[in-house]
N, C-alpha and C. Protein backbone atom coordinates (compact mmCIF):
# COMPACT_ATOMS: atom_id res chain seq x y z
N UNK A 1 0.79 -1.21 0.00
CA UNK A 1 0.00 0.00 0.00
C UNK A 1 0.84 1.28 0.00
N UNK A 2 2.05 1.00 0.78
CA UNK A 2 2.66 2.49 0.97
C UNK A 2 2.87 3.14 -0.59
N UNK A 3 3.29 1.96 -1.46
CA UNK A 3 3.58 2.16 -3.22
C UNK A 3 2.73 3.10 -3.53
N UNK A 4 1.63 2.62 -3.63
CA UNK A 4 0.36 3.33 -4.09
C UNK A 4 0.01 4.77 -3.76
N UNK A 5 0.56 4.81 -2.42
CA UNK A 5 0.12 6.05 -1.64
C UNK A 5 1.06 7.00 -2.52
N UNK A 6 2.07 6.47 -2.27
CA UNK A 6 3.66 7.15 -2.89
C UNK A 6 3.24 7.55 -4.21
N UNK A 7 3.10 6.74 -5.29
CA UNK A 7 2.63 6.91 -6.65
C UNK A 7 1.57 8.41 -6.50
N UNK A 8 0.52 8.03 -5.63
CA UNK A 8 -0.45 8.88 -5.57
C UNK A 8 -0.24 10.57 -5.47
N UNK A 9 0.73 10.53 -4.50
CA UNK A 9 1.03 11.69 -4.27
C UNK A 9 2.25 12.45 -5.27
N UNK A 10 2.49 11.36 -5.82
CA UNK A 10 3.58 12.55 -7.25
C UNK A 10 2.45 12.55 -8.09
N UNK A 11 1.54 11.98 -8.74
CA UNK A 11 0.79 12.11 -9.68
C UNK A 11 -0.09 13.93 -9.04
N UNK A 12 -0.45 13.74 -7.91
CA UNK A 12 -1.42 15.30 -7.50
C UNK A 12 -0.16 16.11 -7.27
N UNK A 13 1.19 15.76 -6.95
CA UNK A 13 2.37 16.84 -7.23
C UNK A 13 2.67 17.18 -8.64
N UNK A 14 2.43 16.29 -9.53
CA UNK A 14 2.77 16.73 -10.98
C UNK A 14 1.11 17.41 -11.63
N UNK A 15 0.07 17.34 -10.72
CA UNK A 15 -0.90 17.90 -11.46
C UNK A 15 -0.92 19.20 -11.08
N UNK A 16 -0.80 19.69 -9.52
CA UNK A 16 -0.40 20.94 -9.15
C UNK A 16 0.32 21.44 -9.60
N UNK A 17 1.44 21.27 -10.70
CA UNK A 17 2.79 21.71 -10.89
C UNK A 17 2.41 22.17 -12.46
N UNK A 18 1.44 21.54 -13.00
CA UNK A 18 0.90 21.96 -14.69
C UNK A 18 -0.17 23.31 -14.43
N UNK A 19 -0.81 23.17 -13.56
CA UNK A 19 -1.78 23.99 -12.87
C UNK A 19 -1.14 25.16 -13.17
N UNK A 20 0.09 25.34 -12.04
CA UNK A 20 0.63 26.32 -11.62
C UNK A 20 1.84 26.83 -12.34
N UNK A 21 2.41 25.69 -13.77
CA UNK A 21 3.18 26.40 -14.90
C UNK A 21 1.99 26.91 -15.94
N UNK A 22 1.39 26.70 -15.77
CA UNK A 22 -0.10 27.33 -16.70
C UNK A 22 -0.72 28.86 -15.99
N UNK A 23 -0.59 28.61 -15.32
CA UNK A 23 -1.10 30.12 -14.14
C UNK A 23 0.05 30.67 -14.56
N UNK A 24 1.03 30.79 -14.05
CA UNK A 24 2.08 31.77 -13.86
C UNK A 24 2.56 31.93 -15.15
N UNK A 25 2.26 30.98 -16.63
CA UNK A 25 2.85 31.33 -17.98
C UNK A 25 1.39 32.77 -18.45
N UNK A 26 0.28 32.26 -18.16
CA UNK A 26 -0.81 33.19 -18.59
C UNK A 26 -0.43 34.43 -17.74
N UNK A 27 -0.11 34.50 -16.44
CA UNK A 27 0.14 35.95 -15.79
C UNK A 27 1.07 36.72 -16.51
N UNK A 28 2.23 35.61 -16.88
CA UNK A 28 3.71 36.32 -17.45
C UNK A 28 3.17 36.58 -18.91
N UNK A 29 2.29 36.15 -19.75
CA UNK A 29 1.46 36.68 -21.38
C UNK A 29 1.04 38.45 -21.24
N UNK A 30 -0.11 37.81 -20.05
CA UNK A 30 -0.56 39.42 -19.33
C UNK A 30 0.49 40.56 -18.92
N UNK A 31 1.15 40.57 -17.95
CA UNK A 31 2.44 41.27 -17.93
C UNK A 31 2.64 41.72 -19.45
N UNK A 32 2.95 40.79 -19.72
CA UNK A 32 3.94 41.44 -21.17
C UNK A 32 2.89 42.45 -22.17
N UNK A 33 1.81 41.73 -22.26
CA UNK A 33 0.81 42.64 -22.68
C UNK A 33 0.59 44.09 -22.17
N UNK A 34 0.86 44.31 -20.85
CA UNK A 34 0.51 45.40 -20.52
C UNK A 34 1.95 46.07 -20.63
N UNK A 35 3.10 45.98 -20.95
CA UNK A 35 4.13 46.55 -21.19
C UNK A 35 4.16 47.03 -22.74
N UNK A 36 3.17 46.95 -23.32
CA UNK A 36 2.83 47.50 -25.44
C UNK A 36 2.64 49.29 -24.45
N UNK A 37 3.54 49.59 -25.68
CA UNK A 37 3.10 51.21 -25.90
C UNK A 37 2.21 51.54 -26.65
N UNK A 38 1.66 52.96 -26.36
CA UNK A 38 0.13 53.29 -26.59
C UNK A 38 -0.28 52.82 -28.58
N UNK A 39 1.30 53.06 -29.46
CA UNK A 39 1.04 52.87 -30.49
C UNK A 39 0.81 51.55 -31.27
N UNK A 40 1.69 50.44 -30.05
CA UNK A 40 1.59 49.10 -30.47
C UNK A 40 0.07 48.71 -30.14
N UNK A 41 -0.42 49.35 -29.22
CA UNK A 41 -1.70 48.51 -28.66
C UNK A 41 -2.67 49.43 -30.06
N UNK A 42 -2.27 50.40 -30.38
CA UNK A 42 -3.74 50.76 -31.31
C UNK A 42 -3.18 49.86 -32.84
N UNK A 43 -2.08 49.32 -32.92
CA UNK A 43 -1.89 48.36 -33.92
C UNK A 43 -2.34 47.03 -33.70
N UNK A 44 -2.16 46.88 -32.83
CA UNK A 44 -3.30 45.30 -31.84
C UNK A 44 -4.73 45.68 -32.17
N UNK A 45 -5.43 46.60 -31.89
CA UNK A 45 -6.76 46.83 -31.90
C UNK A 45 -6.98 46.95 -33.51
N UNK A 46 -6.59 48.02 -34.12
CA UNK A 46 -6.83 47.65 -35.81
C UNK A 46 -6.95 46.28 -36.06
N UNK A 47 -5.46 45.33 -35.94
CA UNK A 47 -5.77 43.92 -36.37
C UNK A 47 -6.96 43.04 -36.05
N UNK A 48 -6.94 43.40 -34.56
CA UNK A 48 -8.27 42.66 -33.96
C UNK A 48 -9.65 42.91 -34.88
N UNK A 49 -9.53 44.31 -35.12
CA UNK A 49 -11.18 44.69 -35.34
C UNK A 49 -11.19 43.92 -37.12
N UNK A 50 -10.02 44.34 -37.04
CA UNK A 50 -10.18 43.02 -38.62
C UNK A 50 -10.41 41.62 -38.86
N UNK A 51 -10.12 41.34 -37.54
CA UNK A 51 -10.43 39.79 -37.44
C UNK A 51 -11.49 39.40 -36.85
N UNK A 52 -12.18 39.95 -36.10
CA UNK A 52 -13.24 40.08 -35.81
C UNK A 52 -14.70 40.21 -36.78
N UNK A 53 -14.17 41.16 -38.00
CA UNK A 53 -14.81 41.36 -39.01
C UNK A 53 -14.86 40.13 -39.81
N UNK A 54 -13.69 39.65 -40.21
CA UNK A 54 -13.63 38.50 -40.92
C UNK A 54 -14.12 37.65 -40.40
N UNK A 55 -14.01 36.77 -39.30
CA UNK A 55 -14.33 36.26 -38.49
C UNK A 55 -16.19 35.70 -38.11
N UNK A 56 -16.70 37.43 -38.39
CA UNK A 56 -18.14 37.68 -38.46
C UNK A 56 -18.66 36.98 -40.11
N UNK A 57 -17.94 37.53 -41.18
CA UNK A 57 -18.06 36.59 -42.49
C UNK A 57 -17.83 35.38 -42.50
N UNK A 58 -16.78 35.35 -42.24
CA UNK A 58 -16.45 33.44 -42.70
C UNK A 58 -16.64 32.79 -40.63
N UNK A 59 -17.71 32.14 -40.96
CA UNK A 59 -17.52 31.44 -39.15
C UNK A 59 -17.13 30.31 -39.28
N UNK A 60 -16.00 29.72 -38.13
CA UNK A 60 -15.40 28.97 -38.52
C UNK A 60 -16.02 27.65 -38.09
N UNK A 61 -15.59 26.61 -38.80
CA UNK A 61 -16.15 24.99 -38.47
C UNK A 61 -15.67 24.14 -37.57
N UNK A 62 -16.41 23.57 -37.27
CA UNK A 62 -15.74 22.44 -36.30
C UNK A 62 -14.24 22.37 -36.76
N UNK A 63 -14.39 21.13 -38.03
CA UNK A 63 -13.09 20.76 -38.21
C UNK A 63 -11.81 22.12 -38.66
N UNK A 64 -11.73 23.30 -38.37
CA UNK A 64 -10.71 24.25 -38.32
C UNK A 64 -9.86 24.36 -36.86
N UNK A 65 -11.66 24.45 -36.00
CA UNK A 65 -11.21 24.55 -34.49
C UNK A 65 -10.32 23.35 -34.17
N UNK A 66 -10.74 22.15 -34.24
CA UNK A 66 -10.08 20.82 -33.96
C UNK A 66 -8.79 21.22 -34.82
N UNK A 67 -8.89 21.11 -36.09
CA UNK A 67 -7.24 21.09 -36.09
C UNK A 67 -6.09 22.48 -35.95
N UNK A 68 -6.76 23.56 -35.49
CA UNK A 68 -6.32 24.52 -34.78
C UNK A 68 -6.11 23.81 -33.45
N UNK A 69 -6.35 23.48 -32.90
CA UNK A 69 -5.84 22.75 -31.85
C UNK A 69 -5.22 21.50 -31.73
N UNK A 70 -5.29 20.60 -33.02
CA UNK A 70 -4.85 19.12 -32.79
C UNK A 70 -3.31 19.51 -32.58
N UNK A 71 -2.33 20.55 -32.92
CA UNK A 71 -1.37 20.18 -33.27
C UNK A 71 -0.34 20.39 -31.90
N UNK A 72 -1.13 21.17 -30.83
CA UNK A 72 -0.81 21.39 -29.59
C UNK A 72 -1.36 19.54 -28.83
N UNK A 73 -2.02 19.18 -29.18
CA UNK A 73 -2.54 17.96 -28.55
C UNK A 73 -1.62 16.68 -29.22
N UNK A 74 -1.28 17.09 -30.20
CA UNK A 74 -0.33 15.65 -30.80
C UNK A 74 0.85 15.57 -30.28
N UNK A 75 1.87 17.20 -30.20
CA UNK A 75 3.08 18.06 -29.46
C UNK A 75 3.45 17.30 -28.15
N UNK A 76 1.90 17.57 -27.40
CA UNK A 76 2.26 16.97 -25.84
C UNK A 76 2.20 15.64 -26.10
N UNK A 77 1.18 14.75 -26.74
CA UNK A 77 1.60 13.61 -27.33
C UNK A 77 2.67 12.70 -27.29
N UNK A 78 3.44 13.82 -28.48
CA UNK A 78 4.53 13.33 -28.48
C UNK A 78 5.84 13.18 -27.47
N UNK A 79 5.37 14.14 -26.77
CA UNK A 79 6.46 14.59 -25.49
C UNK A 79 6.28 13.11 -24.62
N UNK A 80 5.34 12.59 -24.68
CA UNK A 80 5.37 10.77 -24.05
C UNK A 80 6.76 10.36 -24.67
N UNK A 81 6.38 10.66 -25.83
CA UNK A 81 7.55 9.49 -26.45
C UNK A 81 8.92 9.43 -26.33
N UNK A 82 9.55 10.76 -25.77
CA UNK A 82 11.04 10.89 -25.53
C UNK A 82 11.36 10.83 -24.27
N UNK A 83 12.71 10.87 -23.85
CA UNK A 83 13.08 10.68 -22.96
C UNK A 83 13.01 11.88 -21.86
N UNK A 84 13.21 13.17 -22.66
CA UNK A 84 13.24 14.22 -22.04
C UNK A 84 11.46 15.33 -22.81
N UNK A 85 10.64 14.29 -22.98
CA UNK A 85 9.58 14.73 -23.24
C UNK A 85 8.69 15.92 -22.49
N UNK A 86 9.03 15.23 -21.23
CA UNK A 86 7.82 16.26 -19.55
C UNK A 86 8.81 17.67 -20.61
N UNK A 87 10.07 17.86 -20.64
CA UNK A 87 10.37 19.70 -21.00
C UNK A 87 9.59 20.00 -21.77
N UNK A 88 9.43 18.94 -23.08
CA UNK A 88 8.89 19.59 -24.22
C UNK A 88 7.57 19.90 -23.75
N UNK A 89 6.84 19.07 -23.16
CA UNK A 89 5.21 19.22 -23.08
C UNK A 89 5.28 20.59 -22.15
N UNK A 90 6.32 20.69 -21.08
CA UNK A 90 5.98 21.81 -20.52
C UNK A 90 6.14 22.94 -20.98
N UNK A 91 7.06 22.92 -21.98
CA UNK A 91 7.37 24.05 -23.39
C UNK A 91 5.97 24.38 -23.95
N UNK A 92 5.85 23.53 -24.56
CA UNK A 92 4.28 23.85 -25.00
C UNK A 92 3.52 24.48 -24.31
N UNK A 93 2.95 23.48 -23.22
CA UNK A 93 1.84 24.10 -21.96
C UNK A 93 1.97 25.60 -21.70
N UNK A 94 3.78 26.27 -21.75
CA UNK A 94 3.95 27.44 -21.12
C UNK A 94 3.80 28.66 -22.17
N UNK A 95 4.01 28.42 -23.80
CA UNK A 95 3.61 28.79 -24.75
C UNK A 95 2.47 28.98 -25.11
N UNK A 96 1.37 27.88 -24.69
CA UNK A 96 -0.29 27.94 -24.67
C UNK A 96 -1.14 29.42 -23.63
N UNK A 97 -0.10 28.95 -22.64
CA UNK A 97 -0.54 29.75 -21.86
C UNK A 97 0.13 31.45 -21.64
N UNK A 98 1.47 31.42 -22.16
CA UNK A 98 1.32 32.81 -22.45
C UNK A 98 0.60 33.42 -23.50
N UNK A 99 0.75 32.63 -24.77
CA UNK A 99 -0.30 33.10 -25.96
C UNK A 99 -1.80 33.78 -25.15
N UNK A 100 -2.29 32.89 -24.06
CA UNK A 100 -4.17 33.14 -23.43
C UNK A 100 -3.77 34.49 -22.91
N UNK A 101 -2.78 34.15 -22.55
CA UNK A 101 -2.82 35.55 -21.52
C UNK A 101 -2.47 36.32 -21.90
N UNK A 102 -1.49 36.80 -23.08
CA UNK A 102 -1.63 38.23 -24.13
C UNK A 102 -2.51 38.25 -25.02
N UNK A 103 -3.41 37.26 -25.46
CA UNK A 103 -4.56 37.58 -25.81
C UNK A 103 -5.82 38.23 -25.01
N UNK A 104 -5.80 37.68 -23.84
CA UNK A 104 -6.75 38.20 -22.96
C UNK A 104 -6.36 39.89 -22.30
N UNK A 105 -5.33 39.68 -22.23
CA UNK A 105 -5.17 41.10 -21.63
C UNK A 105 -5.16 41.88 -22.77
N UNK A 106 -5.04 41.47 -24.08
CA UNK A 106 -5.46 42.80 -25.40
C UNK A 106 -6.65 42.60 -25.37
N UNK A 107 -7.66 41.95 -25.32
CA UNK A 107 -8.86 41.91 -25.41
C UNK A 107 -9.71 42.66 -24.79
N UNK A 108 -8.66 42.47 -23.46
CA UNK A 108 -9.54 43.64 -22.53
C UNK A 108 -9.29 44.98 -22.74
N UNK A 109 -7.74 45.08 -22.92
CA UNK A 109 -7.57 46.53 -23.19
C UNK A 109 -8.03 47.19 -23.96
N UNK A 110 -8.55 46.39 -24.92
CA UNK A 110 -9.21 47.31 -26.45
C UNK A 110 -10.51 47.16 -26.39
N UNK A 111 -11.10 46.08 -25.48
CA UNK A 111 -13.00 46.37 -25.16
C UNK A 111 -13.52 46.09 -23.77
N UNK A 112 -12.57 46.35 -23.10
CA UNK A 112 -12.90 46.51 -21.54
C UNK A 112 -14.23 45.38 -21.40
N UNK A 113 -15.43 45.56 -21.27
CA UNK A 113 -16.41 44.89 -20.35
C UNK A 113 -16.79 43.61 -21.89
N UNK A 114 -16.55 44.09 -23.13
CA UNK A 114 -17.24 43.03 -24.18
C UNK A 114 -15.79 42.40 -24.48
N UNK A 115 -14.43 42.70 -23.87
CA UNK A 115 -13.40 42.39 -23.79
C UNK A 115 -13.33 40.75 -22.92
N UNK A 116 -13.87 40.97 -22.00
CA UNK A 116 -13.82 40.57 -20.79
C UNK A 116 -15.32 39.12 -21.18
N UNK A 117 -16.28 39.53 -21.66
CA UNK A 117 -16.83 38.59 -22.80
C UNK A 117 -16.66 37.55 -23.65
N UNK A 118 -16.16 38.44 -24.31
CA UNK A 118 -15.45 37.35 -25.80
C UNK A 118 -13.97 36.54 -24.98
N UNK A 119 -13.41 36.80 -24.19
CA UNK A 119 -12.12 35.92 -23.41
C UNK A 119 -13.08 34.57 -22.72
N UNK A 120 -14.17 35.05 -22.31
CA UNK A 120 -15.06 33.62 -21.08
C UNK A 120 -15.52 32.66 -21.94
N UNK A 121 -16.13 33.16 -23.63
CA UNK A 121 -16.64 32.64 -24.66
C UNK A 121 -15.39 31.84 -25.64
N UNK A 122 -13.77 32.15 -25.61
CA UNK A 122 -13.16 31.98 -26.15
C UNK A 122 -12.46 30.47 -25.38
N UNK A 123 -12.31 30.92 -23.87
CA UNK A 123 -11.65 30.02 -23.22
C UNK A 123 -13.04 28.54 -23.18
């Protein structure tokens, strides 16, 4: 039994530990987001409102979303397969999660409360 217990408790240490490289990669996205000067962020907001527009024309399909995402899901995948895989997957994971979090913090900055919207609808 002690095995088990043992096992048990690295598995909820390695789940706390993705948790919390995922938290602290989205805070460090945010940060960085809020360090754009006033001219980069109105070049963020142009692009946005263009994609947004487009976005409103062409809506996208299932199969875009899925493989907009498969390739982050195959990545960690693959990170099983090597020896020194856990870096890669955590490479990824920390890349995923700064990407959310300079997206979210432009989102907000350029539409405050429908900002704050489209991030709850996105995630």
């Amino acid at each position: 039994m002690p095995r088990n217990t043992n096992k048990e408790q690295k598995r909820q240490m390695m789940a706390v530990m993705i948790c919390l490289l995922f938290l602290f990669s989205t805070i460090a996205g945010a940060l960085l987001a809020n360090g754009l000067s006033l001219e980069q962020r109105e070049t963020l907001q142009g692009s946005i409102n263009i994609l947004f527009q487009t976005e409103q024309q062409n809506t996208p399909t299932v199969w875009s979303v899925f493989l907009k995402y498969l390739k982050y899901d195959v990545l960690i995948w693959l990170g099983g397969c090597f020896y020194y895989g856990a870096v890669l997957s955590a490479g990824i994971l920390a890349f995923r999660g700064i990407s959310l979090g300079y997206t979210a913090a432009v989102l907000f900055m350029t539409y405050q409360a429908k900002g704050i919207f489209a991030i709850i609808c996105a995630i």
